[in-house]
N, C-alpha and C. Protein backbone atom coordinates (compact mmCIF):
# COMPACT_ATOMS: atom_id res chain seq x y z
N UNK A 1 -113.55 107.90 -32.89
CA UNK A 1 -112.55 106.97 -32.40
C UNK A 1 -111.95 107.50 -31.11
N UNK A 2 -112.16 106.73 -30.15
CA UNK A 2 -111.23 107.25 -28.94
C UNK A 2 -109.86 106.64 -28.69
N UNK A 3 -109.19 107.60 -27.82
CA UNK A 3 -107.78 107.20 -27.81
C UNK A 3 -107.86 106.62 -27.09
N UNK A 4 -107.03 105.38 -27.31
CA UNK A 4 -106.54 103.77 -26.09
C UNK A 4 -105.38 104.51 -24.84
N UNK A 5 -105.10 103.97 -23.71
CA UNK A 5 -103.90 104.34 -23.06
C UNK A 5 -102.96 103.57 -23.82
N UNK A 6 -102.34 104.35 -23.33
CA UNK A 6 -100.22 103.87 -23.97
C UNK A 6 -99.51 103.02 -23.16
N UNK A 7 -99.67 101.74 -22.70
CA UNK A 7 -99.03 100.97 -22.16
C UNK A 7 -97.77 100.56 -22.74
N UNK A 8 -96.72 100.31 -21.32
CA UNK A 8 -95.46 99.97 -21.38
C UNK A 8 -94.97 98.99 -20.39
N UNK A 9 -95.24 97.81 -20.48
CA UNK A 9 -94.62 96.49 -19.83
C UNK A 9 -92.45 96.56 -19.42
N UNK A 10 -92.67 96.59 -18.59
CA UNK A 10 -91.31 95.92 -17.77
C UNK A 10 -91.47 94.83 -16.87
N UNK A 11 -91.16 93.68 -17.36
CA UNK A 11 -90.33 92.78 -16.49
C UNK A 11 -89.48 92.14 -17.44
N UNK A 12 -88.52 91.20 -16.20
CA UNK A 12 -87.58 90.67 -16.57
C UNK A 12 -88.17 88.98 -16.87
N UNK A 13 -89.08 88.83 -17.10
CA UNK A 13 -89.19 87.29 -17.18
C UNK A 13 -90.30 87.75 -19.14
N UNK A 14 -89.78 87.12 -20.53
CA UNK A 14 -90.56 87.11 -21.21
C UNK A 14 -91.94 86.39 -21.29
N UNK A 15 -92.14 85.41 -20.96
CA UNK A 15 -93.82 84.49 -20.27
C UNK A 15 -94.34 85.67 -19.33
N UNK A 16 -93.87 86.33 -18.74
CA UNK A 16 -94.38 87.38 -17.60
C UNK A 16 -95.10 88.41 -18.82
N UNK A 17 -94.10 89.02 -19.47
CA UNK A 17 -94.53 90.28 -20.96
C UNK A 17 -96.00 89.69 -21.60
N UNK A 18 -95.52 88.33 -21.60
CA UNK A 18 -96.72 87.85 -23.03
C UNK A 18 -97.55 87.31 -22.50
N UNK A 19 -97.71 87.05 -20.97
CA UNK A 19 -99.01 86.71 -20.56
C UNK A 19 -99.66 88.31 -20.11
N UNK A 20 -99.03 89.22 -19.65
CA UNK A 20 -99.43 90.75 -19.61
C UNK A 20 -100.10 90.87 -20.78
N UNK A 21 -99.33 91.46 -22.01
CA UNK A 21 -99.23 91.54 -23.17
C UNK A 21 -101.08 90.97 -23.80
N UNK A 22 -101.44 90.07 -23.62
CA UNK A 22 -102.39 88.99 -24.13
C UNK A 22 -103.65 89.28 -22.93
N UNK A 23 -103.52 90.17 -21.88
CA UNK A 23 -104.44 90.49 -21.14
C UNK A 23 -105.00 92.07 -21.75
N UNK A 24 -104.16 92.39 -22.15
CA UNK A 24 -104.23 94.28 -22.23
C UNK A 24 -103.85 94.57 -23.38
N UNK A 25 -103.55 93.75 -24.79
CA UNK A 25 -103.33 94.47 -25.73
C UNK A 25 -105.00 94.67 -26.64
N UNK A 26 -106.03 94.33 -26.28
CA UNK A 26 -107.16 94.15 -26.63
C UNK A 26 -107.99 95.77 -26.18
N UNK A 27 -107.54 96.40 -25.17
CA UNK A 27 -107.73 97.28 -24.46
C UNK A 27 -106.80 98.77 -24.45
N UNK A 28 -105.78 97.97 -24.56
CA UNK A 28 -104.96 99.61 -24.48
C UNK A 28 -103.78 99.03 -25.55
N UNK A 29 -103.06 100.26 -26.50
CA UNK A 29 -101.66 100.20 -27.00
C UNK A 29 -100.68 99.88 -26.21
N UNK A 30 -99.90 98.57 -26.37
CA UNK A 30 -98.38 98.57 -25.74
C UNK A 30 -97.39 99.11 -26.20
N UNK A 31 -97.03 99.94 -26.31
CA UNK A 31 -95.95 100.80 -26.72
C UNK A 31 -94.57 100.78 -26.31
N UNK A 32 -94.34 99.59 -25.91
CA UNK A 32 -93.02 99.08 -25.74
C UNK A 32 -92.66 98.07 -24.47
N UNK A 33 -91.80 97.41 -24.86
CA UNK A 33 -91.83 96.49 -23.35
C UNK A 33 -89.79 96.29 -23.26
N UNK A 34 -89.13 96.21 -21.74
CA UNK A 34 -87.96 96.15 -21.68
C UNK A 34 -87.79 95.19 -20.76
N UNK A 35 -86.56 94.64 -20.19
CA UNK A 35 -86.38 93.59 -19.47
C UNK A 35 -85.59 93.99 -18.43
N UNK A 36 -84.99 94.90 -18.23
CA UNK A 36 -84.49 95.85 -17.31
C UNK A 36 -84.31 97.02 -17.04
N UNK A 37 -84.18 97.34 -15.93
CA UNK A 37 -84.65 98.92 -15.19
C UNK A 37 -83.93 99.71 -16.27
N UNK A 38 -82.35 99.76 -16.41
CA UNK A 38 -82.12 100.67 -17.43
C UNK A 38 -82.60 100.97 -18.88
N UNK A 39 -82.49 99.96 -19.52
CA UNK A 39 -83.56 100.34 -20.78
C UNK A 39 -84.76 100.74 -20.57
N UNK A 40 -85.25 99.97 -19.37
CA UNK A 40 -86.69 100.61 -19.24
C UNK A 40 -87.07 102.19 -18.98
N UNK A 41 -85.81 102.88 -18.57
CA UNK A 41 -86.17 103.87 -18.17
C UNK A 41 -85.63 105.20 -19.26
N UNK A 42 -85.00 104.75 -20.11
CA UNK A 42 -84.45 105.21 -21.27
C UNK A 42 -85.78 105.73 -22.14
N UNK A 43 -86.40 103.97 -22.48
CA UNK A 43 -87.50 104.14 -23.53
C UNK A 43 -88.58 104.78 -23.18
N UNK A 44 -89.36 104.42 -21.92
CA UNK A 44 -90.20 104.63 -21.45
C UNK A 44 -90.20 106.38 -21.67
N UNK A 45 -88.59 107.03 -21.15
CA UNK A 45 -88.68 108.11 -21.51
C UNK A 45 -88.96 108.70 -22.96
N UNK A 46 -88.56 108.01 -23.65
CA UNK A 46 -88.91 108.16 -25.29
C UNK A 46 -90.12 107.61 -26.14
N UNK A 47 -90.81 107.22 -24.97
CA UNK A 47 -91.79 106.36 -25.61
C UNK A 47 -93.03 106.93 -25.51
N UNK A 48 -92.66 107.80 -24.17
CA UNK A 48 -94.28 108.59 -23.12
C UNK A 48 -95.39 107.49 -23.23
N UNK A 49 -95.23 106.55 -22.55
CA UNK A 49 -96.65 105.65 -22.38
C UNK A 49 -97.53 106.58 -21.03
N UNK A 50 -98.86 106.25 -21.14
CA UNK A 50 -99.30 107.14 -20.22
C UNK A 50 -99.53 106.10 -18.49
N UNK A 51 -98.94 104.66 -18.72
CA UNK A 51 -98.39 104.08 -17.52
C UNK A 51 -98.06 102.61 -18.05
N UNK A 52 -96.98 102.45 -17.08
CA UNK A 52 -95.97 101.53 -17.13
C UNK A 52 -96.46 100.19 -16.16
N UNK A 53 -96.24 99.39 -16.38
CA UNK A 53 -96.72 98.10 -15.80
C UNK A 53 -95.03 97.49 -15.21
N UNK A 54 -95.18 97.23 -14.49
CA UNK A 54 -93.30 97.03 -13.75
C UNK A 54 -93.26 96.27 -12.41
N UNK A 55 -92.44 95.58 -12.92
CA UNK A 55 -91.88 94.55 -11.98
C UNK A 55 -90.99 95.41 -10.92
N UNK A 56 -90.82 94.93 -9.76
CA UNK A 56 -90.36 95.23 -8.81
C UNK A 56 -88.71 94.96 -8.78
N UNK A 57 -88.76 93.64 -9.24
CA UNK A 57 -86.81 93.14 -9.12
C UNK A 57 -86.84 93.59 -10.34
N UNK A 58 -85.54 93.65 -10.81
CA UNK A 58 -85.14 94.15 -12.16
C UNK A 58 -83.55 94.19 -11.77
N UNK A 59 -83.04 93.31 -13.25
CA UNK A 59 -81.68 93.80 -13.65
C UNK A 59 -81.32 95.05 -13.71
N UNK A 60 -80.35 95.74 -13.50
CA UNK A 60 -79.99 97.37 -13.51
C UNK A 60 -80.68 98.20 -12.49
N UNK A 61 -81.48 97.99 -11.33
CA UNK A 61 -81.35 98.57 -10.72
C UNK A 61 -83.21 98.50 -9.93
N UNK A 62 -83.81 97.46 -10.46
CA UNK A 62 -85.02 97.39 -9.98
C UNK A 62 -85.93 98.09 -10.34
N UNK A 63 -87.29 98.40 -10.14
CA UNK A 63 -88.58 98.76 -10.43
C UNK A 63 -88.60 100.42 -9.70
N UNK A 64 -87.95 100.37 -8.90
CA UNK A 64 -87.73 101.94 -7.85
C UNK A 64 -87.20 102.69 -8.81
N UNK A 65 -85.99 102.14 -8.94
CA UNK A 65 -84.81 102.85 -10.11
C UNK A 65 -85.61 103.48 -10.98
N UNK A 66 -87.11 102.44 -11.63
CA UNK A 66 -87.48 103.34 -13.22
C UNK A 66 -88.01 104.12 -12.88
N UNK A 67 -88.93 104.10 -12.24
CA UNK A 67 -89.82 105.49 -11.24
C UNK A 67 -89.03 106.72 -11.00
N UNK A 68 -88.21 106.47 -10.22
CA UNK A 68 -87.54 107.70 -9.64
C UNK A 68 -86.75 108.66 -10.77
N UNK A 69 -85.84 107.37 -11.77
CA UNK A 69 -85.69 108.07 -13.14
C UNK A 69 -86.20 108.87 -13.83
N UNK A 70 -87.51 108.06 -14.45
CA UNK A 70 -88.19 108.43 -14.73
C UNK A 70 -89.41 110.03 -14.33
N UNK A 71 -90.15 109.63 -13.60
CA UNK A 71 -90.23 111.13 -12.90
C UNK A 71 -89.72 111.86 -12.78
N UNK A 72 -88.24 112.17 -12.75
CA UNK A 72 -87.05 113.26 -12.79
C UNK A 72 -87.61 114.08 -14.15
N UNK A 73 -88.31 113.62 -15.15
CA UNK A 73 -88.54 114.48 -15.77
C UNK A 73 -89.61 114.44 -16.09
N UNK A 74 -90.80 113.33 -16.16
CA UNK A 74 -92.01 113.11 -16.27
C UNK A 74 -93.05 112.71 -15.33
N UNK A 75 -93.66 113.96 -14.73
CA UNK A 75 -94.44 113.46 -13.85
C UNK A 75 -95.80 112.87 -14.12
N UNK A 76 -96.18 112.83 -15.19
CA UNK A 76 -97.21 112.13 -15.67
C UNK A 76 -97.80 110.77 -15.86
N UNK A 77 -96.49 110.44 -16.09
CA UNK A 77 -96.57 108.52 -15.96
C UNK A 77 -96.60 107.81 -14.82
N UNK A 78 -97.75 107.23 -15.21
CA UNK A 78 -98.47 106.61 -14.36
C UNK A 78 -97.35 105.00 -14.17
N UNK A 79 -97.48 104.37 -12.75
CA UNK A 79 -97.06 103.53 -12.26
C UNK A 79 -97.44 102.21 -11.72
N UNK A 80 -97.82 101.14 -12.23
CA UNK A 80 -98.80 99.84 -11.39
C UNK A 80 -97.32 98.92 -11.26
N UNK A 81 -97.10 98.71 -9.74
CA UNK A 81 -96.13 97.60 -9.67
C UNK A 81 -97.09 96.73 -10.28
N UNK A 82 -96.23 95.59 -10.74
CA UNK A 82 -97.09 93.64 -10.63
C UNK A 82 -95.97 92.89 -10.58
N UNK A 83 -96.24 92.37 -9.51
CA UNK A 83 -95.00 91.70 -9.15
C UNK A 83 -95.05 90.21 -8.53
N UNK A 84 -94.55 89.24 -8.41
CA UNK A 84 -94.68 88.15 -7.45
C UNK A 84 -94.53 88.39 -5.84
N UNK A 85 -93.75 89.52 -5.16
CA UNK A 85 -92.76 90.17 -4.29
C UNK A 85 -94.40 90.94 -3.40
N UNK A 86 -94.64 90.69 -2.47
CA UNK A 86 -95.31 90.56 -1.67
C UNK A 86 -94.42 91.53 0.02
N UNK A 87 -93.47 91.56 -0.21
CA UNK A 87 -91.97 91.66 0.84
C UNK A 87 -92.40 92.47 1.14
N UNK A 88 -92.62 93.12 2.26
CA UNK A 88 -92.75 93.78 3.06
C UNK A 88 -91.41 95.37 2.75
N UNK A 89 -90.50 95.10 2.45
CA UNK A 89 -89.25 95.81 1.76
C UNK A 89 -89.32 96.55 0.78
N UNK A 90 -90.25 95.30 -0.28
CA UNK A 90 -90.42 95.43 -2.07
C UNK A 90 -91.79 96.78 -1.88
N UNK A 91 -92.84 96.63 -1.15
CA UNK A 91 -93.60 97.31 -0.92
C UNK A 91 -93.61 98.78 -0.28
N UNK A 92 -92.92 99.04 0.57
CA UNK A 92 -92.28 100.16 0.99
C UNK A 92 -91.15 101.05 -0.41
N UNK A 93 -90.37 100.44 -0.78
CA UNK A 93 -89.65 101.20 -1.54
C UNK A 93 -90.13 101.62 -2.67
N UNK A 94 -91.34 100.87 -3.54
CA UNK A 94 -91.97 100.45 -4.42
C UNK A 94 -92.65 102.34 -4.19
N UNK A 95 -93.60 102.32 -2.99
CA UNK A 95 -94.29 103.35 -2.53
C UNK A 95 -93.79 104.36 -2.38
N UNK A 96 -92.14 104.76 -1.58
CA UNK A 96 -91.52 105.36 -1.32
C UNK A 96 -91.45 106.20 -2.50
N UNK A 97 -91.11 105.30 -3.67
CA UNK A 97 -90.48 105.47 -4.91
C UNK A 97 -91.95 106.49 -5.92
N UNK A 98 -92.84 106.01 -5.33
CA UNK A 98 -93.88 106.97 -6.34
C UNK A 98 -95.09 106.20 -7.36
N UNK A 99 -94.74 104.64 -7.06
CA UNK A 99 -95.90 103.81 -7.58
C UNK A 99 -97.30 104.22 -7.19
N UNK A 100 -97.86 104.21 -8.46
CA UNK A 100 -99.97 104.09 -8.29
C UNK A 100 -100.25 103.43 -8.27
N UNK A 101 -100.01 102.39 -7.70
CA UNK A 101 -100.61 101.08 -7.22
C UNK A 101 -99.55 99.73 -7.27
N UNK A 102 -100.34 98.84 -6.48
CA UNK A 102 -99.27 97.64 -6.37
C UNK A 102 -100.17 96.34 -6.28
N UNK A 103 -100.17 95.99 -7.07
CA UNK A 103 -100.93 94.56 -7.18
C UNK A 103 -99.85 93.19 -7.88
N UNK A 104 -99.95 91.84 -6.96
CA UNK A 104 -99.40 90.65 -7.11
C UNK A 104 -99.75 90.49 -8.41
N UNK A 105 -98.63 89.10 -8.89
CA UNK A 105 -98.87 88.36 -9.95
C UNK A 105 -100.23 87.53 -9.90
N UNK A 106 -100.32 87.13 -8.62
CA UNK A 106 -101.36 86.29 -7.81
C UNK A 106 -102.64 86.76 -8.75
N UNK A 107 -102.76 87.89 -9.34
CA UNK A 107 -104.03 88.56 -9.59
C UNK A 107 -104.71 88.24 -10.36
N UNK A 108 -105.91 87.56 -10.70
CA UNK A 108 -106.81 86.29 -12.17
C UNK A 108 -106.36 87.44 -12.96
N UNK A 109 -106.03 86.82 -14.23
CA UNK A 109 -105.39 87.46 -15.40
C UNK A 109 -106.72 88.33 -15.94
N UNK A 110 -107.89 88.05 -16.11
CA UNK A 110 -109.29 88.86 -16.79
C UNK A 110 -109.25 90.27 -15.81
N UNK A 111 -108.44 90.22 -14.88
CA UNK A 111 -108.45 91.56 -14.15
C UNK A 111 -107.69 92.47 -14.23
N UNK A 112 -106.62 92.08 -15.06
CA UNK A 112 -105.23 93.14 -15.03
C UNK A 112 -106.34 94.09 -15.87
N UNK A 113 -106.60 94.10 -17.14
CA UNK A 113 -107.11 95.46 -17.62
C UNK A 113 -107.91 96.32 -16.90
N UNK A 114 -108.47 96.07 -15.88
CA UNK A 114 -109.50 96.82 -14.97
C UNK A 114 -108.45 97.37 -14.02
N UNK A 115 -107.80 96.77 -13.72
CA UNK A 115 -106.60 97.59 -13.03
C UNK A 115 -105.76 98.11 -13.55
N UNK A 116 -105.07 97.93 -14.57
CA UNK A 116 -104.51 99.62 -15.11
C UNK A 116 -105.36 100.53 -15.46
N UNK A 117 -106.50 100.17 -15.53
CA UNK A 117 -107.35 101.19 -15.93
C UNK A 117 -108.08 101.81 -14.52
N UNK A 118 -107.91 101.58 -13.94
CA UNK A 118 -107.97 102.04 -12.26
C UNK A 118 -106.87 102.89 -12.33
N UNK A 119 -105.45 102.44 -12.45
CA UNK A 119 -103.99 102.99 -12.02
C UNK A 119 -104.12 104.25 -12.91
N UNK A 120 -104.49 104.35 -14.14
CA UNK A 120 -104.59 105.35 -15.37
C UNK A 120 -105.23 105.92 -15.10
N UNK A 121 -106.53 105.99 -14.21
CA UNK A 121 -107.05 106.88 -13.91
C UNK A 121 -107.52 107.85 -12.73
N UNK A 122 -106.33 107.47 -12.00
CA UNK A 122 -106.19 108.10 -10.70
C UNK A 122 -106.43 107.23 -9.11
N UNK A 123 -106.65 106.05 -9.52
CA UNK A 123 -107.48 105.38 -8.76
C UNK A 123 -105.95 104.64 -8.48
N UNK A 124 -106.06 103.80 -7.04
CA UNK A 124 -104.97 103.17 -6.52
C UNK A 124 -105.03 101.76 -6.16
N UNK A 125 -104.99 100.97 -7.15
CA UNK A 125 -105.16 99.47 -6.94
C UNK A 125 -104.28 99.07 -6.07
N UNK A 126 -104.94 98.31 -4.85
CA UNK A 126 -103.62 97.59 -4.27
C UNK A 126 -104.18 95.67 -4.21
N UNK A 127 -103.50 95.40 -3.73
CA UNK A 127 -103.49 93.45 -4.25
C UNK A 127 -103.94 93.57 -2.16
N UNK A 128 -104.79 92.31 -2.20
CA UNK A 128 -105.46 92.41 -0.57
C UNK A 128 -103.97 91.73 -0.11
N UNK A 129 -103.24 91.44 -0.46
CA UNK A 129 -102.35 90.77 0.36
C UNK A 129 -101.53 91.82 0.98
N UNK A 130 -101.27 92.72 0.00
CA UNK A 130 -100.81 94.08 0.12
C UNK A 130 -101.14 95.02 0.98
N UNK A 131 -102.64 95.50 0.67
CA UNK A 131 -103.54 96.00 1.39
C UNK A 131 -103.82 95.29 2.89
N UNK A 132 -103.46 94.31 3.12
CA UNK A 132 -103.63 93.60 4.69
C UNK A 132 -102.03 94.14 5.61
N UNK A 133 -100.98 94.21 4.42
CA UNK A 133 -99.64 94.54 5.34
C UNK A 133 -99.73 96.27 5.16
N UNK A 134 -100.30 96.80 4.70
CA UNK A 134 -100.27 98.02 4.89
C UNK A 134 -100.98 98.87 6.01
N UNK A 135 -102.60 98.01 5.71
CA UNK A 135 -102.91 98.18 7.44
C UNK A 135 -102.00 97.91 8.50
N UNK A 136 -101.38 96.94 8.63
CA UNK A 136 -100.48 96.77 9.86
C UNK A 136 -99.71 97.14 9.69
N UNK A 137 -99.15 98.02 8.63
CA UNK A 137 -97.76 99.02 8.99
C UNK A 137 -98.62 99.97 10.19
N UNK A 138 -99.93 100.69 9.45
CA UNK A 138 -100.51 101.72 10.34
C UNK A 138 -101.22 101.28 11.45
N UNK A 139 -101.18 99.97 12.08
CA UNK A 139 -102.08 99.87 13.76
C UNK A 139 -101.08 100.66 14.63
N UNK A 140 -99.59 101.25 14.79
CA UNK A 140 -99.08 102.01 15.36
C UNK A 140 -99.65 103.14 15.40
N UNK A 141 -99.44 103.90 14.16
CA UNK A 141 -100.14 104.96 13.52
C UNK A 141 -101.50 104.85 14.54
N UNK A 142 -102.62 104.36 13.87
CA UNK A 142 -103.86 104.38 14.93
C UNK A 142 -103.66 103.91 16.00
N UNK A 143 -102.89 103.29 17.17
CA UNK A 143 -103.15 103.24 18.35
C UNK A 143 -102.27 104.68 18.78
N UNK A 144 -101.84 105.43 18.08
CA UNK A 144 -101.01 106.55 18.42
C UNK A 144 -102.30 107.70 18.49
N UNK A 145 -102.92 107.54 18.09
CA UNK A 145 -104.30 108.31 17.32
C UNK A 145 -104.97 108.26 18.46
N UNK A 146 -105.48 106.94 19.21
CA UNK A 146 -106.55 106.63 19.59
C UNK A 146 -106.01 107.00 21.18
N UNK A 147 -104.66 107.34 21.48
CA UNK A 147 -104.35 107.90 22.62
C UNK A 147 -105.07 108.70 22.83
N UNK A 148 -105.26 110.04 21.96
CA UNK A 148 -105.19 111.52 21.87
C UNK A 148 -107.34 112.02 21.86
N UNK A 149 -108.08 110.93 22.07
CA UNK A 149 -108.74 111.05 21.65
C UNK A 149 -109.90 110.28 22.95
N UNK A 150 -111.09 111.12 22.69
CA UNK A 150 -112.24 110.44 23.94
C UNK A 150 -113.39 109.70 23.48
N UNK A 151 -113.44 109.49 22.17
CA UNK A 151 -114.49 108.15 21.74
C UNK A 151 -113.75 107.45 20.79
N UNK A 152 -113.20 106.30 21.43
CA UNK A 152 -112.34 105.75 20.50
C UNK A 152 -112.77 104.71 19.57
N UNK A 153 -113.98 104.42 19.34
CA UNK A 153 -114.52 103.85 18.66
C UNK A 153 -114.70 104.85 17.68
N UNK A 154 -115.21 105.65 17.52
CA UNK A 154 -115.65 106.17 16.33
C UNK A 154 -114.44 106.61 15.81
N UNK A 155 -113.24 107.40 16.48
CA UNK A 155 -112.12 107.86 16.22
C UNK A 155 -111.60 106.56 15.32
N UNK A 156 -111.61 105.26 15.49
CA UNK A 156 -110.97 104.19 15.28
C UNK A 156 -111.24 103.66 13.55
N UNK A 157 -112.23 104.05 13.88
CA UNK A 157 -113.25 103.86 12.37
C UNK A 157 -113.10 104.99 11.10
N UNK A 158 -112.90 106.42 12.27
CA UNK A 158 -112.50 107.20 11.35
C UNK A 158 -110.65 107.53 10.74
N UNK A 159 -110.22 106.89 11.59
CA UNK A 159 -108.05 106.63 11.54
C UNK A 159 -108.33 105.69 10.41
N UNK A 160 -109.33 104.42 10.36
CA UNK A 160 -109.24 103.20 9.58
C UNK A 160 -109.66 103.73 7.97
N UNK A 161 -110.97 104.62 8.08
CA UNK A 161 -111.10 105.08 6.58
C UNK A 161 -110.39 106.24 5.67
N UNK A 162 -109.56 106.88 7.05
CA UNK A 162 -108.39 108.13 6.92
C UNK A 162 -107.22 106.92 5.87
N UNK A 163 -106.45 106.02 6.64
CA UNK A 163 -105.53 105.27 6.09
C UNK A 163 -106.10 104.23 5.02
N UNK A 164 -107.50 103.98 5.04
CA UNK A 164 -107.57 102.96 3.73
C UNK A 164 -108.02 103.91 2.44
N UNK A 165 -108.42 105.11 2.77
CA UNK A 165 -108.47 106.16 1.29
C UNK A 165 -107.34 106.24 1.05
N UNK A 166 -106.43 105.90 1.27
CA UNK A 166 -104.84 106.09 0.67
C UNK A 166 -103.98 107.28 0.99
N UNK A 167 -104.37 107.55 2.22
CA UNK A 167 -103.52 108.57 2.82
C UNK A 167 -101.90 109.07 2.61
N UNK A 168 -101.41 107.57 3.06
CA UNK A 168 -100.24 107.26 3.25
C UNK A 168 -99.56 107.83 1.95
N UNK A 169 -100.52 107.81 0.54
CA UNK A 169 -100.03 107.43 -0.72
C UNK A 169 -100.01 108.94 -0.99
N UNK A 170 -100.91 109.64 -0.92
CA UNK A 170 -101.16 110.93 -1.47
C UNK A 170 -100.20 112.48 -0.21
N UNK A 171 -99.57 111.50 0.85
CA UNK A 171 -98.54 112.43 1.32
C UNK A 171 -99.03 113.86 1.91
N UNK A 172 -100.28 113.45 2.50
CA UNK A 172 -100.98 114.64 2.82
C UNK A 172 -102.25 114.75 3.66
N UNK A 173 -102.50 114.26 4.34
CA UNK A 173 -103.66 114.24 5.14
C UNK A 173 -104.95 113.90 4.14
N UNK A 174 -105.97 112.96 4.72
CA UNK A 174 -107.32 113.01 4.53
C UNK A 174 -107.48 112.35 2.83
N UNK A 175 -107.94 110.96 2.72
CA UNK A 175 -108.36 110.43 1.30
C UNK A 175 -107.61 110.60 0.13
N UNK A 176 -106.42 110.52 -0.16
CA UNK A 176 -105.98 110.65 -1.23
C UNK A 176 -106.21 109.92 -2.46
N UNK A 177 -106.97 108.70 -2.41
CA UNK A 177 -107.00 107.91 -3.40
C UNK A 177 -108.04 106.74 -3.04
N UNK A 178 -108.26 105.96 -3.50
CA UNK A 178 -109.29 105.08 -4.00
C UNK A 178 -109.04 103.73 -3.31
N UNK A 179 -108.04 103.46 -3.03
CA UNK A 179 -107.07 102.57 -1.67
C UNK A 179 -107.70 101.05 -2.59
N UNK A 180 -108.59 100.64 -4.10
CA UNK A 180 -109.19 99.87 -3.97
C UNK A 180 -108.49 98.33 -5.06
């Protein structure tokens, strides 16, 4: 018998839980679900799921709030925003904050389990809508690059697969992640 992951649903909308819920309980244990950042970050601590599925807005203090909480003492738990919140704002802080990935509500429901199971396993799902504003955070970034440099084509190609391995995410130069 192998062990399932330990899933833990946060959002604030219940139709949001039980359409999650009905994608991934076939696949992994849910081991608890809350409706706001503070409980969420209470249980979650008491619960040790090995990643959390979380909404971005949240009563008590948002989706950042549980992360940052959270990690204060557990660095293990894993993080997949899912969110409707696309924001340019929601996405930055989301990241800032320590999320493994960020994928829309937008996302066909037969796919959420393949994506926490991406997020669970090191891999960094992002939603293309996501993945399109994140490139254009970095065309600064690479035209800053492509100053410094005498074949800028290839340089350009290589800045583009530097920042879509998930650079940005892993806080450290050169491929950090799976960007997929």
């Amino acid at each position: 018998m192998t062990d399932r992951l330990r899933v833990f649903l946060v959002d604030d909308h219940d139709v949001a839980r039980a359409g999650a819920r009905h994608y991934l309980e076939d696949r992994f244990d849910i081991v608890g679900e809350a409706d706001n950042a503070i409980d969420a970050a209470e249980m979650i601590s008491n619960r040790k799921p090995d990643l959390v599925l979380l909404d971005v807005r949240l009563p008590g203090g948002g989706g950042a709030y549980v992360v940052e909480q959270v990690r204060r003492t557990d660095q293990s738990v894993r993080f997949l925003a899912f969110t409707v919140s696309a924001d340019r704002h929601d996405v930055l802080r989301l990241l800032q904050a320590g999320v493994d990935g960020y994928v829309t509500k937008a996302t066909f429901g037969p796919d959420l389990p393949d994506l926490v199971e991406a997020a669970a396993s090191g891999q960094r799902p992002v939603s293309a809508d996501v993945a399109g504003y994140l490139l254009d955070i970095d065309e600064d970034i690479i035209e800053a690059c492509l100053l410094y440099t005498s074949d800028a084509a290839d340089d350009r190609y290589k800045v583009l697969v530097w920042v879509g391995g998930g650079w940005w995410w892993g806080g450290g130069g050169g491929g950090g992640g799976g960007g997929g």
